[in-house]
C-alpha atoms as a PDB file:
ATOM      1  CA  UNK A   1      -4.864 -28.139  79.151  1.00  0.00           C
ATOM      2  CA  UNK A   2      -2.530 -25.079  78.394  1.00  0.00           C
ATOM      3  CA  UNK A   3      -0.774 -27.492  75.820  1.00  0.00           C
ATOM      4  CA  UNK A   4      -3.956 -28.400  74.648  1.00  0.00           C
ATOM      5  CA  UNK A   5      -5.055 -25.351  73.726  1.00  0.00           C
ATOM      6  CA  UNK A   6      -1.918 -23.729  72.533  1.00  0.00           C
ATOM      7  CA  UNK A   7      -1.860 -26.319  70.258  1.00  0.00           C
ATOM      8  CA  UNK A   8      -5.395 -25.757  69.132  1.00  0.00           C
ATOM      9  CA  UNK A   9      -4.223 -22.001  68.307  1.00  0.00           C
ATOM     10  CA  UNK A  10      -0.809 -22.976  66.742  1.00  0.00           C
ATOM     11  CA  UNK A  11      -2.831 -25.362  64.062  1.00  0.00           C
ATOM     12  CA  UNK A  12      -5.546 -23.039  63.238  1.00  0.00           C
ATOM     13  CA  UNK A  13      -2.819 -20.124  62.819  1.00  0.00           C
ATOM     14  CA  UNK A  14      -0.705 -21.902  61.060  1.00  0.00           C
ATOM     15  CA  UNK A  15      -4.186 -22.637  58.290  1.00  0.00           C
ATOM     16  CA  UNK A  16      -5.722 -19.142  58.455  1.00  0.00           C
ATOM     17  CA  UNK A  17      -2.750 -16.618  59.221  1.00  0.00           C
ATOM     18  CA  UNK A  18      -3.305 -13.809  60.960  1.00  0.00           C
ATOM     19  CA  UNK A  19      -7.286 -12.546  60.635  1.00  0.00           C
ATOM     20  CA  UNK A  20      -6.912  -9.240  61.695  1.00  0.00           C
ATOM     21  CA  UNK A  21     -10.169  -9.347  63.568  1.00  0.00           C
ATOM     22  CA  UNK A  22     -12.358  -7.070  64.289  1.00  0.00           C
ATOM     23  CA  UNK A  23     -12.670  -5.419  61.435  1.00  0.00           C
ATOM     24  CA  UNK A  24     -13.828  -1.286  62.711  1.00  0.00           C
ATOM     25  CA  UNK A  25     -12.180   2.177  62.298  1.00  0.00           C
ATOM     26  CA  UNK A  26     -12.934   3.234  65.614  1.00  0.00           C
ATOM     27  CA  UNK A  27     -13.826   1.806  69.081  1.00  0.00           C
ATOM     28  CA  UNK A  28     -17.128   3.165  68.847  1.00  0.00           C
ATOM     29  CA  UNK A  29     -18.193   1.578  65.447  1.00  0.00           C
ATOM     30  CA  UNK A  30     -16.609  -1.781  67.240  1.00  0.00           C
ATOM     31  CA  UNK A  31     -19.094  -1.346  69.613  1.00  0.00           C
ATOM     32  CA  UNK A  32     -21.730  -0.407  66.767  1.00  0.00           C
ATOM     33  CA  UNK A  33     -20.920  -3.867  65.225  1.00  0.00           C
ATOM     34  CA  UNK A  34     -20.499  -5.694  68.328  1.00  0.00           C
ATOM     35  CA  UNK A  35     -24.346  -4.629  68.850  1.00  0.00           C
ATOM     36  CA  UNK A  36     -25.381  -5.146  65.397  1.00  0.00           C
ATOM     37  CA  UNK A  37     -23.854  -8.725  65.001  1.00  0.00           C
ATOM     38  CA  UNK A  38     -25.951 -10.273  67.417  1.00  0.00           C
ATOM     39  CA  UNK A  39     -28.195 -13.152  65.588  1.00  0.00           C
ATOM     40  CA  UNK A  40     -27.234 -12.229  61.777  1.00  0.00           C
ATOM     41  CA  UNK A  41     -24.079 -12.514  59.748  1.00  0.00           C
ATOM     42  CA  UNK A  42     -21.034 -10.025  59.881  1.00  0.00           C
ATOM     43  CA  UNK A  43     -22.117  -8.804  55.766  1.00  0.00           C
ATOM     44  CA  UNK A  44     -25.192  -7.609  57.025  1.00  0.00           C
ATOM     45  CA  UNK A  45     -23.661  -5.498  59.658  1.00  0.00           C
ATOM     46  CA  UNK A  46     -21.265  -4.191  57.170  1.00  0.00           C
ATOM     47  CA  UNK A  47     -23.792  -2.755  55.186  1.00  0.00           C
ATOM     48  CA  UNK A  48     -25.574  -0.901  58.400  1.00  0.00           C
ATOM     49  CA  UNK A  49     -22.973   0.509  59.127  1.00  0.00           C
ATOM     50  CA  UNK A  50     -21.554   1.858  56.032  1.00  0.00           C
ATOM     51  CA  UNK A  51     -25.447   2.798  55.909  1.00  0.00           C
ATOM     52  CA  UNK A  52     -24.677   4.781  59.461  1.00  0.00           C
ATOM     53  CA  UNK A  53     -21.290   6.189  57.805  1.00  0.00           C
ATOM     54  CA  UNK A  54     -22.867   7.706  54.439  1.00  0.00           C
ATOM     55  CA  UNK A  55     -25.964   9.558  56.536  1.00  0.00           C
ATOM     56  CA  UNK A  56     -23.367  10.942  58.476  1.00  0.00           C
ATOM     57  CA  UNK A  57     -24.426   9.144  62.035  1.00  0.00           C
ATOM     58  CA  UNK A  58     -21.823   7.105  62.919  1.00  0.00           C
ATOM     59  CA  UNK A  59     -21.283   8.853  66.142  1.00  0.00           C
ATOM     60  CA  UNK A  60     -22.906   8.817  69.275  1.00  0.00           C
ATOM     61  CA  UNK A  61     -24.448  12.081  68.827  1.00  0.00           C
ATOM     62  CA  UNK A  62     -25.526  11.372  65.348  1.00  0.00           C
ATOM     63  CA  UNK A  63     -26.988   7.754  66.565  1.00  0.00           C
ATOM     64  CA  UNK A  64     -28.668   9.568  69.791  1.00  0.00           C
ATOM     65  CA  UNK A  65     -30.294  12.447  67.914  1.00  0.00           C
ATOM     66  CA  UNK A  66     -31.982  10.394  65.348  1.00  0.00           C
ATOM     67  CA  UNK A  67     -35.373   9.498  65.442  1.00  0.00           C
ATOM     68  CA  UNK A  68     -35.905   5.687  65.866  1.00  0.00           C
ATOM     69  CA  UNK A  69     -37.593   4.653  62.811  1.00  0.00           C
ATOM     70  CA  UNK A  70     -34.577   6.452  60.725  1.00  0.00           C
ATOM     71  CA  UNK A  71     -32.028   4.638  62.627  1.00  0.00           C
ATOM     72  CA  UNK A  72     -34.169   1.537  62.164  1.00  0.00           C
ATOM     73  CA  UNK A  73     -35.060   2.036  58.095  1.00  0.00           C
ATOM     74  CA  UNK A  74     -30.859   2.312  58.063  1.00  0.00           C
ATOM     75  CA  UNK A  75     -29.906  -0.459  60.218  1.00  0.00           C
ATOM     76  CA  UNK A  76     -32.390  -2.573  58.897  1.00  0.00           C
ATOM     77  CA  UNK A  77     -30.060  -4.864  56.948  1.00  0.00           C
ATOM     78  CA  UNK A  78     -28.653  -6.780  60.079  1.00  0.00           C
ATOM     79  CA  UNK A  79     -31.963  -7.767  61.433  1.00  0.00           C
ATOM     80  CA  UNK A  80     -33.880  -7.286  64.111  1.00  0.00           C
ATOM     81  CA  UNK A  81     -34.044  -3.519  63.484  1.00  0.00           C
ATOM     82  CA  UNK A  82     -36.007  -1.828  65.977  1.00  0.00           C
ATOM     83  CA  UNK A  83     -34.974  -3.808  68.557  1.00  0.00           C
ATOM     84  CA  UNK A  84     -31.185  -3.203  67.857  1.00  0.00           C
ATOM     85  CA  UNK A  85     -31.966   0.711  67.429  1.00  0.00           C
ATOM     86  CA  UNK A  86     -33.215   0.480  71.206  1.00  0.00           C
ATOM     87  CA  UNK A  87     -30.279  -1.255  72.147  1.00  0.00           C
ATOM     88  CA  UNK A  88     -27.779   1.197  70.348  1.00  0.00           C
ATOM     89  CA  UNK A  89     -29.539   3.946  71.896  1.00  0.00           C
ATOM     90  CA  UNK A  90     -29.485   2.242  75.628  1.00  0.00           C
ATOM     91  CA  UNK A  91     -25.917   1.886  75.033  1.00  0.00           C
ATOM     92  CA  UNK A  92     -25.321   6.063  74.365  1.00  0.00           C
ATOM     93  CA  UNK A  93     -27.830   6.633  77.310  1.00  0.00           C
ATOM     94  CA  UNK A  94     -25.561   4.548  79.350  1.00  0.00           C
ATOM     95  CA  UNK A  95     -22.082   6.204  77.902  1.00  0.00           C
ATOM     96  CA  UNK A  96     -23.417   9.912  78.319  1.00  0.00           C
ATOM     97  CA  UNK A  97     -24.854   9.111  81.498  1.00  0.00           C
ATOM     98  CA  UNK A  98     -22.294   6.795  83.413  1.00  0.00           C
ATOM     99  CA  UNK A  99     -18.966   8.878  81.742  1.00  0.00           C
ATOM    100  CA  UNK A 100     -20.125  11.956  79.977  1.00  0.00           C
ATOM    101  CA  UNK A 101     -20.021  10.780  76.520  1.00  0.00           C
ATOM    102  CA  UNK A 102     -16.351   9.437  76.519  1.00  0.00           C
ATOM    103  CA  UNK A 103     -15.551   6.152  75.512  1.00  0.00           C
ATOM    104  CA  UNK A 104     -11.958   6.817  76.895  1.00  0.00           C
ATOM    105  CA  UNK A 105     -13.088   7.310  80.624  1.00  0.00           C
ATOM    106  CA  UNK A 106     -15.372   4.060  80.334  1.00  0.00           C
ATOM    107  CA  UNK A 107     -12.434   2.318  79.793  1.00  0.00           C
ATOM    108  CA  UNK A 108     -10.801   3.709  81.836  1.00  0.00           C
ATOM    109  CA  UNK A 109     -12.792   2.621  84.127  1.00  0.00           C
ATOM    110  CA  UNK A 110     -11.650  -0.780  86.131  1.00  0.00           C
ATOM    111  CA  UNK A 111     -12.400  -4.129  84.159  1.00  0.00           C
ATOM    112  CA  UNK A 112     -14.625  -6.177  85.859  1.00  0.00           C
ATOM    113  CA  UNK A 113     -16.771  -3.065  87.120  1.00  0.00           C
ATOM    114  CA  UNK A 114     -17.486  -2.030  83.802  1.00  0.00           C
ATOM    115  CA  UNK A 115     -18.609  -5.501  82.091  1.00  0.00           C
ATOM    116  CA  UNK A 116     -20.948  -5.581  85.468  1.00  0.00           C
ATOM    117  CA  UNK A 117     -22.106  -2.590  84.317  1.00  0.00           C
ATOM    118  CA  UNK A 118     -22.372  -3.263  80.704  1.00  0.00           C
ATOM    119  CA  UNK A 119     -24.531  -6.480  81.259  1.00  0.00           C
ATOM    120  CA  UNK A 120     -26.984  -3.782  83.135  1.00  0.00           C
ATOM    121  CA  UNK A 121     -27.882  -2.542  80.011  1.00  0.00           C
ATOM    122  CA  UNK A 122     -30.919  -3.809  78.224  1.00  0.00           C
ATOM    123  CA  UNK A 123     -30.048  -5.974  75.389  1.00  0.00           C
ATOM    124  CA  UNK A 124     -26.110  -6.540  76.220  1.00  0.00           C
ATOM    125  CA  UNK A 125     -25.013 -10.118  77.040  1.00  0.00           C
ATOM    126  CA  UNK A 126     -21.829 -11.329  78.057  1.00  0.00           C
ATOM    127  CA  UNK A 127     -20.842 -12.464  74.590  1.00  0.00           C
ATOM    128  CA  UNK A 128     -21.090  -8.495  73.129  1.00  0.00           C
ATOM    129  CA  UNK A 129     -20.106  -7.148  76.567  1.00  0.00           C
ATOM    130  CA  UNK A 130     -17.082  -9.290  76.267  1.00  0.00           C
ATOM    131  CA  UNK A 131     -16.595  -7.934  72.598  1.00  0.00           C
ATOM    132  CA  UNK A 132     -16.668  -4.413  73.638  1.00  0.00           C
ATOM    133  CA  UNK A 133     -13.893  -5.141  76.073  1.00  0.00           C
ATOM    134  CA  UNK A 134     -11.771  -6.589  74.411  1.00  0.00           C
ATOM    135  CA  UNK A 135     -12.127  -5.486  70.596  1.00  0.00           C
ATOM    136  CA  UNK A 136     -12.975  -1.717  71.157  1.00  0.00           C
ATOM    137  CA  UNK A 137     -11.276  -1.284  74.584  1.00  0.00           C
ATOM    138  CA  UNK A 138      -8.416  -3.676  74.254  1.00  0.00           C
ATOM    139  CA  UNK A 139      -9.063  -5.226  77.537  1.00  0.00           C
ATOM    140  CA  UNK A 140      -7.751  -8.965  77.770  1.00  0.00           C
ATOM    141  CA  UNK A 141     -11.383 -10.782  78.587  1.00  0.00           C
ATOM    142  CA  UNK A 142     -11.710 -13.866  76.203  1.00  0.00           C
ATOM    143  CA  UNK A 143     -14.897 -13.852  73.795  1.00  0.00           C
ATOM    144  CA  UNK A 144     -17.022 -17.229  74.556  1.00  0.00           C
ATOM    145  CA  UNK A 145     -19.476 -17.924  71.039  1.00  0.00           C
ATOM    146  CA  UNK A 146     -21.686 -20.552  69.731  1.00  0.00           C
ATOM    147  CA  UNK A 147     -18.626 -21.548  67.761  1.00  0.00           C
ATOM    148  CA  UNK A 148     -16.638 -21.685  70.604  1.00  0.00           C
ATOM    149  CA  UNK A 149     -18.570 -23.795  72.642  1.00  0.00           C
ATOM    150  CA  UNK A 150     -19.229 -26.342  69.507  1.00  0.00           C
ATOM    151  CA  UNK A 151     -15.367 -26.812  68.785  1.00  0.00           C
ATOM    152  CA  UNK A 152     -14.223 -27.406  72.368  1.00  0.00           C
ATOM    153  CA  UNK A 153     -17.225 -29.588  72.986  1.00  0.00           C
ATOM    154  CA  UNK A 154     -16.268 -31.851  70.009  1.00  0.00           C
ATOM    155  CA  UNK A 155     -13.043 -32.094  71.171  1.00  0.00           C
ATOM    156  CA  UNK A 156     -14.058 -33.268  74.242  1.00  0.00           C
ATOM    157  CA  UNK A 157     -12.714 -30.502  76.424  1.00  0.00           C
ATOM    158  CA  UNK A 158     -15.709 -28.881  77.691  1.00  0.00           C
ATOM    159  CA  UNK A 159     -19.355 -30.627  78.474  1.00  0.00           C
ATOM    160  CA  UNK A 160     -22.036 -29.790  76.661  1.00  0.00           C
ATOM    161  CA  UNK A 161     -23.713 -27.870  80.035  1.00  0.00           C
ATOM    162  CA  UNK A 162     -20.855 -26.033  80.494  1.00  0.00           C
ATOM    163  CA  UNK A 163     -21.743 -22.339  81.023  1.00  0.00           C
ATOM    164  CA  UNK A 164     -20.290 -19.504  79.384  1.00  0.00           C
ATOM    165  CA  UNK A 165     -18.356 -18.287  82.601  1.00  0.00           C
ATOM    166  CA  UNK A 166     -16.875 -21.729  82.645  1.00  0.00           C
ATOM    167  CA  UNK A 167     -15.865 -21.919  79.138  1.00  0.00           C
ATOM    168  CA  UNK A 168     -14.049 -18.662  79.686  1.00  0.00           C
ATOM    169  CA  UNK A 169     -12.342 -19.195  82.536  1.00  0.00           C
ATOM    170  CA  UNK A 170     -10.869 -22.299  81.387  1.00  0.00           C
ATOM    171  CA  UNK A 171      -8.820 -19.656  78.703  1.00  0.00           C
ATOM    172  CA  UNK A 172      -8.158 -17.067  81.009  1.00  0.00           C
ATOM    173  CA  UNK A 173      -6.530 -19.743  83.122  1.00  0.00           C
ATOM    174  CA  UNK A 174      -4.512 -21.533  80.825  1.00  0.00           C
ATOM    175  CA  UNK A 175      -3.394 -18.714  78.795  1.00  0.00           C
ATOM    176  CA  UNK A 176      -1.485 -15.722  79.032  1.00  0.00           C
ATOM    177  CA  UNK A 177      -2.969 -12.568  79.239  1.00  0.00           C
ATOM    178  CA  UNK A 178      -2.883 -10.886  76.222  1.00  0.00           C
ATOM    179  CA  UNK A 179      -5.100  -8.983  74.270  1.00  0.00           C
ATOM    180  CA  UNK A 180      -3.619 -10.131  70.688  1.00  0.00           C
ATOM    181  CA  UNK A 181      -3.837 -13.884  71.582  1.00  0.00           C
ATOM    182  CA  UNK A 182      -7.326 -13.383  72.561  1.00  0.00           C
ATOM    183  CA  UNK A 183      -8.409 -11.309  69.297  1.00  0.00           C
ATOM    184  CA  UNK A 184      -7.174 -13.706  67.464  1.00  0.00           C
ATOM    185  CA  UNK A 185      -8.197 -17.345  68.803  1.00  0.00           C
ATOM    186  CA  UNK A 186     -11.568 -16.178  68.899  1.00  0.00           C
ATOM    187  CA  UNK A 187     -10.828 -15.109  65.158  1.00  0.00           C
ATOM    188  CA  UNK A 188      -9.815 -18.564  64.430  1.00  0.00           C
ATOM    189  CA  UNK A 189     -12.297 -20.706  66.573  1.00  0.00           C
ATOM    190  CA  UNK A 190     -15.190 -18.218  64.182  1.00  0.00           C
ATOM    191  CA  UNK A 191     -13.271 -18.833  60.690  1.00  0.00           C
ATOM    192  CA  UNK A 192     -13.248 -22.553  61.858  1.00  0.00           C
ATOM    193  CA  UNK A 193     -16.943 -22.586  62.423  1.00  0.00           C
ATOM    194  CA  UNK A 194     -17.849 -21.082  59.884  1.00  0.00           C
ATOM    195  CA  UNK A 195     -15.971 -22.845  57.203  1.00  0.00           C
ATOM    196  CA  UNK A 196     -15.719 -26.369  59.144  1.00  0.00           C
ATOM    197  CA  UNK A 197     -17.382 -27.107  62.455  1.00  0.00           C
ATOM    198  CA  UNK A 198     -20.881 -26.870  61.232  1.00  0.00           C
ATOM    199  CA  UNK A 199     -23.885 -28.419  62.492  1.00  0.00           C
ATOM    200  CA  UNK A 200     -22.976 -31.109  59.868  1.00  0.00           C
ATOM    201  CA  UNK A 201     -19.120 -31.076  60.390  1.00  0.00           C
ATOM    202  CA  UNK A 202     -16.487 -31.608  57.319  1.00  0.00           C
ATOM    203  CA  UNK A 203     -13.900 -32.706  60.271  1.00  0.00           C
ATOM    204  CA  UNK A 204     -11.681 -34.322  57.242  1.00  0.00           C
ATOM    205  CA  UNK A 205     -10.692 -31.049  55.633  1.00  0.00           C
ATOM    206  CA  UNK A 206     -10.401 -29.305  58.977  1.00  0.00           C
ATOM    207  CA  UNK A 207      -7.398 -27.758  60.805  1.00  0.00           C
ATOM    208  CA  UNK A 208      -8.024 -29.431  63.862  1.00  0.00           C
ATOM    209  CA  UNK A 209      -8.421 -32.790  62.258  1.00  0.00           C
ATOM    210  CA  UNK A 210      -4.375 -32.960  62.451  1.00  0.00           C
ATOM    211  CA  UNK A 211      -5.078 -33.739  66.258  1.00  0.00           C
ATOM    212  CA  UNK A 212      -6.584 -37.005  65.906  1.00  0.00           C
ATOM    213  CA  UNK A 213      -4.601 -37.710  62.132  1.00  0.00           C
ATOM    214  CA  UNK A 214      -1.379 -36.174  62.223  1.00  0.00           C
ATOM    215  CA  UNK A 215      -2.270 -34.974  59.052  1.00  0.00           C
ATOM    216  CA  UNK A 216      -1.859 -31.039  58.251  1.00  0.00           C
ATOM    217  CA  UNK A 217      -4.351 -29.247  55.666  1.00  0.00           C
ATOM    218  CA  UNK A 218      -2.795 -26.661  53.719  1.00  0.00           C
ATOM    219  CA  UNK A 219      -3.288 -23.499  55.077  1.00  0.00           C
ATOM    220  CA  UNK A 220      -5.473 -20.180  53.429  1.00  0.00           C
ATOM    221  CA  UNK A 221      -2.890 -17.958  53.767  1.00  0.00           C
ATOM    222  CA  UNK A 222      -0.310 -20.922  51.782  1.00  0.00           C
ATOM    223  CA  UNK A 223      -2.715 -21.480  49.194  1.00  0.00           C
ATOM    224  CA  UNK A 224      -3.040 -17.425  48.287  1.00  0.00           C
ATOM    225  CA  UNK A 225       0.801 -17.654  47.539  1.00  0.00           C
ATOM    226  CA  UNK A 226       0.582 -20.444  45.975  1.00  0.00           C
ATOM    227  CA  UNK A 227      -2.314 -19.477  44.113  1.00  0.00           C
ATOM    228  CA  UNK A 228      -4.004 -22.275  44.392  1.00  0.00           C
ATOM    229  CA  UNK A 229      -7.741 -22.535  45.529  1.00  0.00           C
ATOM    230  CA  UNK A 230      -8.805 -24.920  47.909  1.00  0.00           C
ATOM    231  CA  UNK A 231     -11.375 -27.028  46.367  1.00  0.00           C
END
């Protein structure tokens, strides 16, 4: 399975290059987007938080002290507005009132306590808990997705019940434990759904289809020297 999944990683690196992922000037507007992302596209969160940035609230405090339909009116673009301006706000309650404010003590604090505590707040799965760990507090937890669980089932290395603990243990046990390897397979196992393992899959012009062809796509980051466009 290691081998498996190593070369999983290897192929889709090799196509996309390195994604840089997540995109976020600080921990906290990680988190902010780790909130935001939940059931709408990353553009949309990009423009609620540059919304957040240019009213000046891109802060705890500033997020905190503002009234809830404000928050919501500038948030609004990524959906589900007034229920994610609860959610943000749950999240600074829970920050000020578990470690004073400071985003270095939660971290601080030890792993597996603090995603317990994290899924205690109203609104906070495992998927964004996991995000906040690992993106924002570079803690090694691997980030389980919809994409995710498509690929591997596909592949025929997970069952379609399997649950989300299950799906991330079986990368936590097979790989090392490493915060860069785990920022950026979940990178590639997104890019991948996104641009080929959709609900109607285009397996011939995928990465991954080199495991059952042999054949190897020319990779993103190739084709931008190249200058050619994939068609």
């Amino acid at each position: 399975m290691r081998r498996q999944l190593l070369r999983i990683y290897d192929l889709l690196s090799d196509y996309f290059g390195d994604l840089h992922w997540w995109p976020g000037e600080t921990p906290f507007e990680v988190i902010v987007g780790a909130i935001l992302t939940q059931n709408t596209a990353w553009r949309n969160v990009e423009i609620a938080i540059a919304n957040l940035q240019a009213a000046g609230m891109l802060s705890p405090e500033g997020i905190l002290q503002t009234d809830d339909n404000t928050l919501a009116g500038l948030i609004r673009p990524s959906g589900y507005y007034n229920i994610k301006t609860q959610r943000l706000k749950a999240f600074i309650r829970f920050l000020h009132e578990e470690f004073g404010g400071n985003l270095g003590k939660m971290f601080a604090e030890d792993a597996p306590v603090l995603r317990k505590k994290l899924l205690q707040i109203k609104g906070i799965g495992e998927e964004t808990a996991d995000s906040i760990l690992l993106y924002a507090g570079n803690i090694p937890v691997f980030v389980v997705d919809a994409y995710t669980r498509r690929i591997l089932c596909r592949h025929g290395i997970i069952d379609e019940d399997a649950t989300y603990g299950q799906i991330q243990a079986l990368f936590l046990k097979h790989l090392p434990s490493s915060v860069p390897l785990y920022n950026q397979y979940h990178a590639l196992l997104v890019n991948t759904g996104k641009d080929f393992c959709l609900k109607a899959p285009r397996c011939e012009r995928c990465p991954l289809h080199q495991l059952l062809t042999g054949k190897k796509p020319r990779g993103k980051h190739l084709e931008r020297r190249t200058g050619r466009q994939q068609q």
